[in-house]
C-alpha atoms as a PDB file:
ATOM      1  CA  UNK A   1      15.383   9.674 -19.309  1.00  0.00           C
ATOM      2  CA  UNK A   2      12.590  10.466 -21.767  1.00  0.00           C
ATOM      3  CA  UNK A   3      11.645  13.842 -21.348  1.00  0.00           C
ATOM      4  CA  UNK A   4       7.559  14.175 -20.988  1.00  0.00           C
ATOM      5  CA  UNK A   5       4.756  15.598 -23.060  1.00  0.00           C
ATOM      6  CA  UNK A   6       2.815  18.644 -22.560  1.00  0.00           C
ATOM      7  CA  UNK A   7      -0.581  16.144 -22.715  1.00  0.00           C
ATOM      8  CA  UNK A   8       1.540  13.500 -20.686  1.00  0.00           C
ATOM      9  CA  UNK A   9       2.526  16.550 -18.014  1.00  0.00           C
ATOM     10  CA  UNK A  10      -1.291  18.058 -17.815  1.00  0.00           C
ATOM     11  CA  UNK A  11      -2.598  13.958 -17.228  1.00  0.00           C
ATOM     12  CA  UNK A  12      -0.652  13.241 -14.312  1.00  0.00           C
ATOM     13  CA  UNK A  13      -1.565  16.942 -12.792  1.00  0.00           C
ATOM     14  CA  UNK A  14      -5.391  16.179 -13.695  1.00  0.00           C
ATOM     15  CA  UNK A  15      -4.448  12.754 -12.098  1.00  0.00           C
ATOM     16  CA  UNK A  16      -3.103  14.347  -9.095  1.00  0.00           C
ATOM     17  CA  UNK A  17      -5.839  17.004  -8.519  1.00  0.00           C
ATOM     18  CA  UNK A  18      -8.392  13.768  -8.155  1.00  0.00           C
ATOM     19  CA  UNK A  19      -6.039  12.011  -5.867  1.00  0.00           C
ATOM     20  CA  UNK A  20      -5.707  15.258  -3.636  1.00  0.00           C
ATOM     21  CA  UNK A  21      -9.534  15.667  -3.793  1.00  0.00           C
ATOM     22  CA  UNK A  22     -10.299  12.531  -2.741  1.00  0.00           C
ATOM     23  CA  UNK A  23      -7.649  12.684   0.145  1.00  0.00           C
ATOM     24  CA  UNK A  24      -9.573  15.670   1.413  1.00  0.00           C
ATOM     25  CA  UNK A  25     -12.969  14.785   1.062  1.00  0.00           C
ATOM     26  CA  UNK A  26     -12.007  11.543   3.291  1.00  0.00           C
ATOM     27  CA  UNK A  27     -10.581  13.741   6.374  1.00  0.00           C
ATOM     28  CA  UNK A  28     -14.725  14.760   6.135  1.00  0.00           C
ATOM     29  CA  UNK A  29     -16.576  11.544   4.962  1.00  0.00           C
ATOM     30  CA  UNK A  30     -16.187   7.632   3.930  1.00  0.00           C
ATOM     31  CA  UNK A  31     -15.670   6.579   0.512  1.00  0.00           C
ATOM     32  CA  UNK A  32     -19.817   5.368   0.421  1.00  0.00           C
ATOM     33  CA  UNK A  33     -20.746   9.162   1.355  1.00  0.00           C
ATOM     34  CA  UNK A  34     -18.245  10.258  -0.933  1.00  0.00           C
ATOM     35  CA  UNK A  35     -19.565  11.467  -4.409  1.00  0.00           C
ATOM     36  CA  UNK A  36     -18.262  11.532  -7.510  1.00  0.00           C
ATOM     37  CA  UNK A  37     -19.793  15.086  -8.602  1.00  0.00           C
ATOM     38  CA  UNK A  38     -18.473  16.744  -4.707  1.00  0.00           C
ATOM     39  CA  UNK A  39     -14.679  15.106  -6.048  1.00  0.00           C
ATOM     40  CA  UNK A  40     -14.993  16.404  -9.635  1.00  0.00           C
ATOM     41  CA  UNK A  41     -15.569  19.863  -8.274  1.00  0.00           C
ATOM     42  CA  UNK A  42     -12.887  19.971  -5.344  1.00  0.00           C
ATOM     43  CA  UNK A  43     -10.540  18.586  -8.005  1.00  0.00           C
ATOM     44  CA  UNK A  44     -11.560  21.433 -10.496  1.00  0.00           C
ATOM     45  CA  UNK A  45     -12.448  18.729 -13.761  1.00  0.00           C
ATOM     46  CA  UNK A  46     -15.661  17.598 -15.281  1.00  0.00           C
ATOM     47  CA  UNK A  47     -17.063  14.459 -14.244  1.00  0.00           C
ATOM     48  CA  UNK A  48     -16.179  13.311 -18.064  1.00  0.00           C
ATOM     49  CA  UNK A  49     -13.083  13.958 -16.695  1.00  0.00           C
ATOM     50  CA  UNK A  50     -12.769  12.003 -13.773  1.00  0.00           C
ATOM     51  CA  UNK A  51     -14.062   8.961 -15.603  1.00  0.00           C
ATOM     52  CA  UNK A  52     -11.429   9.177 -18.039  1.00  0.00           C
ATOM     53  CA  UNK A  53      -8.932   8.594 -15.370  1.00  0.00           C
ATOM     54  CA  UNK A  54     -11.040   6.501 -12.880  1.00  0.00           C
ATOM     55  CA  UNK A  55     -14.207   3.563 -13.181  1.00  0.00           C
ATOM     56  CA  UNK A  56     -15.285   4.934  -9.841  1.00  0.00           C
ATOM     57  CA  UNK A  57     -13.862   6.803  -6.660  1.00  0.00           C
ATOM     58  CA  UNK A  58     -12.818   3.399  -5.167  1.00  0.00           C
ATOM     59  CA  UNK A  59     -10.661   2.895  -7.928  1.00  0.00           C
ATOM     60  CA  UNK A  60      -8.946   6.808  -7.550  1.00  0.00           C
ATOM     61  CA  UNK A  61      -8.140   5.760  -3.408  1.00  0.00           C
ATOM     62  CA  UNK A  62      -6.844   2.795  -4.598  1.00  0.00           C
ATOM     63  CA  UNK A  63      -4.573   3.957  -7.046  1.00  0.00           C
ATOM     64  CA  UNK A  64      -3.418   6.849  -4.639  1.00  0.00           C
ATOM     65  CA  UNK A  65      -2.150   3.901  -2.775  1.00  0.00           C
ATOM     66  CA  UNK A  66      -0.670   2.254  -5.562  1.00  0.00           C
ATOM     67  CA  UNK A  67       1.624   5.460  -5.901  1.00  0.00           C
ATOM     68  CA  UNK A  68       3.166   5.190  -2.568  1.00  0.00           C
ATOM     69  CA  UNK A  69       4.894   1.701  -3.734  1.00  0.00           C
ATOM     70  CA  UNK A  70       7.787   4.028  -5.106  1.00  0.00           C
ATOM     71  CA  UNK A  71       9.158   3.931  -1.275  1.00  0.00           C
ATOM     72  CA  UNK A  72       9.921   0.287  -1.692  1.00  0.00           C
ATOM     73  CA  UNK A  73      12.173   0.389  -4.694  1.00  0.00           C
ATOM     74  CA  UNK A  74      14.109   3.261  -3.186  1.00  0.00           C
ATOM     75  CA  UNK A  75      14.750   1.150  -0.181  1.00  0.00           C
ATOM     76  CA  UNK A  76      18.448   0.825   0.572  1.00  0.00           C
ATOM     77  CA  UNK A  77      19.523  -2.570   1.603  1.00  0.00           C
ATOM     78  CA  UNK A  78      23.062  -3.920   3.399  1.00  0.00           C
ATOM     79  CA  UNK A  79      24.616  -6.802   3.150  1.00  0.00           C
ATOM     80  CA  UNK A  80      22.356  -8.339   6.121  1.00  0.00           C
ATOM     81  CA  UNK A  81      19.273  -9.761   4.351  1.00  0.00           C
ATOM     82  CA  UNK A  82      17.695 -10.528   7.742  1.00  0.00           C
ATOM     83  CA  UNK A  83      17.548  -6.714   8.465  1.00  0.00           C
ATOM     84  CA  UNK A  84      16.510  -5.636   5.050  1.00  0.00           C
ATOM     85  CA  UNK A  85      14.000  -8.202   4.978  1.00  0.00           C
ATOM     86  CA  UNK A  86      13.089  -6.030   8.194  1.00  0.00           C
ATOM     87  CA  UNK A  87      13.471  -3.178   6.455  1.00  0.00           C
ATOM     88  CA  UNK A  88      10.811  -4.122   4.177  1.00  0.00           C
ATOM     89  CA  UNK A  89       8.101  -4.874   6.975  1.00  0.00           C
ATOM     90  CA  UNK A  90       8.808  -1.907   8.633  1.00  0.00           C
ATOM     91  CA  UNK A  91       8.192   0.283   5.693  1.00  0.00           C
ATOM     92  CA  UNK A  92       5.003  -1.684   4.962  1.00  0.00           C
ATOM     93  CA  UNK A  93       3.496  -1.442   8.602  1.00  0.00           C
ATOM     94  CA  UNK A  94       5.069   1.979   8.756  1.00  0.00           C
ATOM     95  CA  UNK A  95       2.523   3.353   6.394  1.00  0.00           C
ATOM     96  CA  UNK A  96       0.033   3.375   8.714  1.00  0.00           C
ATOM     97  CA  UNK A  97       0.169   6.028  10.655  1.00  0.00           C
ATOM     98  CA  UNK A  98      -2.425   7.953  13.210  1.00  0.00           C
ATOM     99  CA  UNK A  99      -2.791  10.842  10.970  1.00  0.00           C
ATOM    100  CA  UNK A 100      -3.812   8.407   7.869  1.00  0.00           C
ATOM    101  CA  UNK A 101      -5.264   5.539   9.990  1.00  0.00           C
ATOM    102  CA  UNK A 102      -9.267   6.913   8.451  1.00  0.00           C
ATOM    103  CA  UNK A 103      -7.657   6.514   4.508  1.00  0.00           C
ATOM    104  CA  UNK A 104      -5.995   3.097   5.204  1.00  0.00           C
ATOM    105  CA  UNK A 105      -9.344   2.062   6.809  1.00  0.00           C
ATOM    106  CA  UNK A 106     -11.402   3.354   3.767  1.00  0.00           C
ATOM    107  CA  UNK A 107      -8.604   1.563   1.802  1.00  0.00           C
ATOM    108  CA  UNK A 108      -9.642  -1.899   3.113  1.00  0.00           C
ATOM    109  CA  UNK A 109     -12.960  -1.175   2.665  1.00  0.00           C
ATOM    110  CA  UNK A 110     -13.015  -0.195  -0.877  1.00  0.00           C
ATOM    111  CA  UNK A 111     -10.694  -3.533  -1.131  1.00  0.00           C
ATOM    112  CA  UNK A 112     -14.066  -5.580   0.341  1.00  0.00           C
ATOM    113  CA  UNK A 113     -16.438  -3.431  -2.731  1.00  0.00           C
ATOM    114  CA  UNK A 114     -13.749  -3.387  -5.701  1.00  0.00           C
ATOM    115  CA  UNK A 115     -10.975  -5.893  -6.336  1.00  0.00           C
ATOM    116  CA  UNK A 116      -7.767  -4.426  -7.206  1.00  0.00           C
ATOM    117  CA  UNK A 117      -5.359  -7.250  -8.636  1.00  0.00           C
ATOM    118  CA  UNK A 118      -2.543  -4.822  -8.594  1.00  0.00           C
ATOM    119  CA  UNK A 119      -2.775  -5.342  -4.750  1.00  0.00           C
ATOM    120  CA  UNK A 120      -2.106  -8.915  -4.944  1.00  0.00           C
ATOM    121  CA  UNK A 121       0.457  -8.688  -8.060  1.00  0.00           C
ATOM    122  CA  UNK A 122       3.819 -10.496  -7.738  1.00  0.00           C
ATOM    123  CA  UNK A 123       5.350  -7.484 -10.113  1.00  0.00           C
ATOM    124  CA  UNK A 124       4.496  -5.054  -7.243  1.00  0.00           C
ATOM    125  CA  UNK A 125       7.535  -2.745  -5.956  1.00  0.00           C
ATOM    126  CA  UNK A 126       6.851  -4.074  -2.359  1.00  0.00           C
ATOM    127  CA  UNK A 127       6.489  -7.866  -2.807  1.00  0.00           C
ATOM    128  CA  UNK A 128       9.579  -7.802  -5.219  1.00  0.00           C
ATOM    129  CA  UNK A 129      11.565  -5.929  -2.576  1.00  0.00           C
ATOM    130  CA  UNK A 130      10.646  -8.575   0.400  1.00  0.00           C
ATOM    131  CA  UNK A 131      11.299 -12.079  -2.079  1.00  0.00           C
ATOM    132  CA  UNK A 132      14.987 -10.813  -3.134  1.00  0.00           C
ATOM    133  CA  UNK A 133      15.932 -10.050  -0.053  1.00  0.00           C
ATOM    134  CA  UNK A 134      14.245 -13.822   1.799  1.00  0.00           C
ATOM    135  CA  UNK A 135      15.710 -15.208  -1.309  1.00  0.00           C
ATOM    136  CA  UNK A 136      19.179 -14.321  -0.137  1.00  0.00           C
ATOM    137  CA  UNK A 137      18.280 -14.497   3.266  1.00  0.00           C
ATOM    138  CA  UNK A 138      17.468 -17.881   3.078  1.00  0.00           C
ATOM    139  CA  UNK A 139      19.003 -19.674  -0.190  1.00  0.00           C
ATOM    140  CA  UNK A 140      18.133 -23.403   0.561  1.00  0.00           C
ATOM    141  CA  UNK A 141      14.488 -22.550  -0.030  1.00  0.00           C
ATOM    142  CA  UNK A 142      13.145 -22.617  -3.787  1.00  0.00           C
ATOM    143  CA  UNK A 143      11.628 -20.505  -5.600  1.00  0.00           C
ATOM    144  CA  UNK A 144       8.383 -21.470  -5.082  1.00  0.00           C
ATOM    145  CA  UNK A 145       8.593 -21.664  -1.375  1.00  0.00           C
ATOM    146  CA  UNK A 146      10.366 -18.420  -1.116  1.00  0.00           C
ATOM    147  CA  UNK A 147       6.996 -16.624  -2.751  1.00  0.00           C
ATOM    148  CA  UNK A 148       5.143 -18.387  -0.288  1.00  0.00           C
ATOM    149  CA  UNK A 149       6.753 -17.196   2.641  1.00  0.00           C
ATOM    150  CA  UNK A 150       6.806 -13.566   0.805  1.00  0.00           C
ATOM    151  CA  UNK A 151       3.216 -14.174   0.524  1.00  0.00           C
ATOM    152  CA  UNK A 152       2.543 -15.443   4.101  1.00  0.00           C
ATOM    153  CA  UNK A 153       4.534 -12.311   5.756  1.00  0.00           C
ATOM    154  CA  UNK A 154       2.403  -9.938   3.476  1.00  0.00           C
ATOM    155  CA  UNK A 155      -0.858 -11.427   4.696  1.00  0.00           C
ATOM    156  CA  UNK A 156      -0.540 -11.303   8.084  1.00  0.00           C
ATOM    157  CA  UNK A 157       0.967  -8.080   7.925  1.00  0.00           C
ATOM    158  CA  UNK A 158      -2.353  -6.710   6.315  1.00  0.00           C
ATOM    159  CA  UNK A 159      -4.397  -8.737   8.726  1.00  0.00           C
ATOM    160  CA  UNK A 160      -2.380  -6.361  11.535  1.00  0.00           C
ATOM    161  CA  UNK A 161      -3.129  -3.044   9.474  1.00  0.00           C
ATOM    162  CA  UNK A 162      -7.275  -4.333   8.903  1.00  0.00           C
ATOM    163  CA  UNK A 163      -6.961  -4.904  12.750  1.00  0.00           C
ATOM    164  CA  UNK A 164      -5.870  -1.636  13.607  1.00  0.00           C
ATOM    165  CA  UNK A 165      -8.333  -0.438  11.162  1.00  0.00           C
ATOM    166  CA  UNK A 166     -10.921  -1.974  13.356  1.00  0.00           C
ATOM    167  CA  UNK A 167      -9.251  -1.215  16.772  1.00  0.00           C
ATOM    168  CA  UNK A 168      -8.175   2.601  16.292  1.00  0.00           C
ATOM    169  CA  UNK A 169      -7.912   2.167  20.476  1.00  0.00           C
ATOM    170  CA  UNK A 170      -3.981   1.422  20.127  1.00  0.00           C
ATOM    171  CA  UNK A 171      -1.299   3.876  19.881  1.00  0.00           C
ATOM    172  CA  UNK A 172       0.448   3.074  16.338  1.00  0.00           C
ATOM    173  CA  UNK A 173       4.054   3.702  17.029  1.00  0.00           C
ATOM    174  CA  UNK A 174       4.080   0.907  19.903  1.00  0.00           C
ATOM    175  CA  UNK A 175       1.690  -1.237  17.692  1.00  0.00           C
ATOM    176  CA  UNK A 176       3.799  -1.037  14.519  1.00  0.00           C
ATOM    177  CA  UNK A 177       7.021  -1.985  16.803  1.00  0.00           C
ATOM    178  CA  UNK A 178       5.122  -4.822  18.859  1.00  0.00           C
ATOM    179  CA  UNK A 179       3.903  -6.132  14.955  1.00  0.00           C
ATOM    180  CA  UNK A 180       7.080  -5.970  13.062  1.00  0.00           C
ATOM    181  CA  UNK A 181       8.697  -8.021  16.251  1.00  0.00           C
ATOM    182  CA  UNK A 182       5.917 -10.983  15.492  1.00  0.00           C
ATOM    183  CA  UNK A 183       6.778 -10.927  11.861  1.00  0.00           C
ATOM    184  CA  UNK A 184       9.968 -11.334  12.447  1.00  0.00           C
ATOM    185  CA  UNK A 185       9.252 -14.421  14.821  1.00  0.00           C
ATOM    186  CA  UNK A 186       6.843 -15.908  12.399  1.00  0.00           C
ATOM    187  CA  UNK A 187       9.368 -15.231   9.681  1.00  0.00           C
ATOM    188  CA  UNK A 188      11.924 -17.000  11.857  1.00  0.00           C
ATOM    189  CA  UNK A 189       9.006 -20.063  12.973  1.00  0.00           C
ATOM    190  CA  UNK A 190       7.871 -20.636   9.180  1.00  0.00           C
ATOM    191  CA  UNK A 191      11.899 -21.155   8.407  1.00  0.00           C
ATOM    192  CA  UNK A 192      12.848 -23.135  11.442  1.00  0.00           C
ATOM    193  CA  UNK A 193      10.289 -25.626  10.065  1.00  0.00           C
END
């Protein structure tokens, strides 16, 4: 393992202290009331700074996401692909939770204002985690139709986060059980087909 630079060491701690900042100013305010000045300042940098790391503070919540991706290549999978395809939509519903339900919300929103292809990126840690293990779960389908089912289960797994975004009512441990149950069905529906 390459050991890091001094420069490479103080970038990801720079990187780190705007990613903190911003997780703290959104326990107080949205991402619109948010600004960039109130960030560099909690964060201890220069708004020169910040933009060296970040186009805008849309881009820094969306990247703090990106960074949690890490749990799905660590994922330790059986021999039952079934179950670690379950694995997989558990972790990804599983990351909302009540305590970060007002960042996942701000999440989506800066999603609406400021397109993140990373999001929707076949290379991504999660959606290369849930095709392998479909892929052996269910070998007769191709390629092709294996992404698509990948791609289906993703969607309306985010359409059940955005809900719950919206909701808020609903207790999220019986939500994220009742919601990883109907992907599993749909799973099961879409390959019954």
């Amino acid at each position: 393992m390459k050991k890091k630079t001094m420069r490479q060491q103080q970038a990801e701690e720079t990187r780190e202290r705007i990613l903190k900042a911003v997780g703290e100013m959104l326990t107080q305010k949205s991402i619109q009331e948010m600004k960039i000045r109130e960030i560099c300042t909690l964060a201890g940098i220069s708004v020169g700074t910040f933009y060296l790391y970040f186009p805008c503070k849309e881009a820094a919540l969306l990247y703090g996401y990106r960074t949690l991706d890490h749990i799905f290549s660590s994922l330790t999978f059986t021999d039952n692909h079934r179950e670690n395809v379950e694995t997989v939509l558990r972790t990804h519903i599983g990351l909302v939770t009540e305590e970060d339900l007002p960042r996942v919300k701000q999440m989506y929103i800066c999603h609406l204002t400021y397109y993140d292809e990373y999001f929707f990126s076949e290379e991504r840690p999660l959606f290369t985690a849930l095709y392998e293990q479909l892929a052996a779960y269910a070998p007769h389908l191709g390629e092709e139709e294996t992404k698509e089912l990948a791609w289906k289960l993703l969607s309306l797994s985010r359409g059940f986060m955005y809900n719950l975004c919206i909701r808020q009512e609903v207790e999220v441990s019986l939500w994220r059980e009742r919601k990883l149950r109907e992907l599993m069905e749909y799973m099961d529906f879409l390959l019954e087909k």
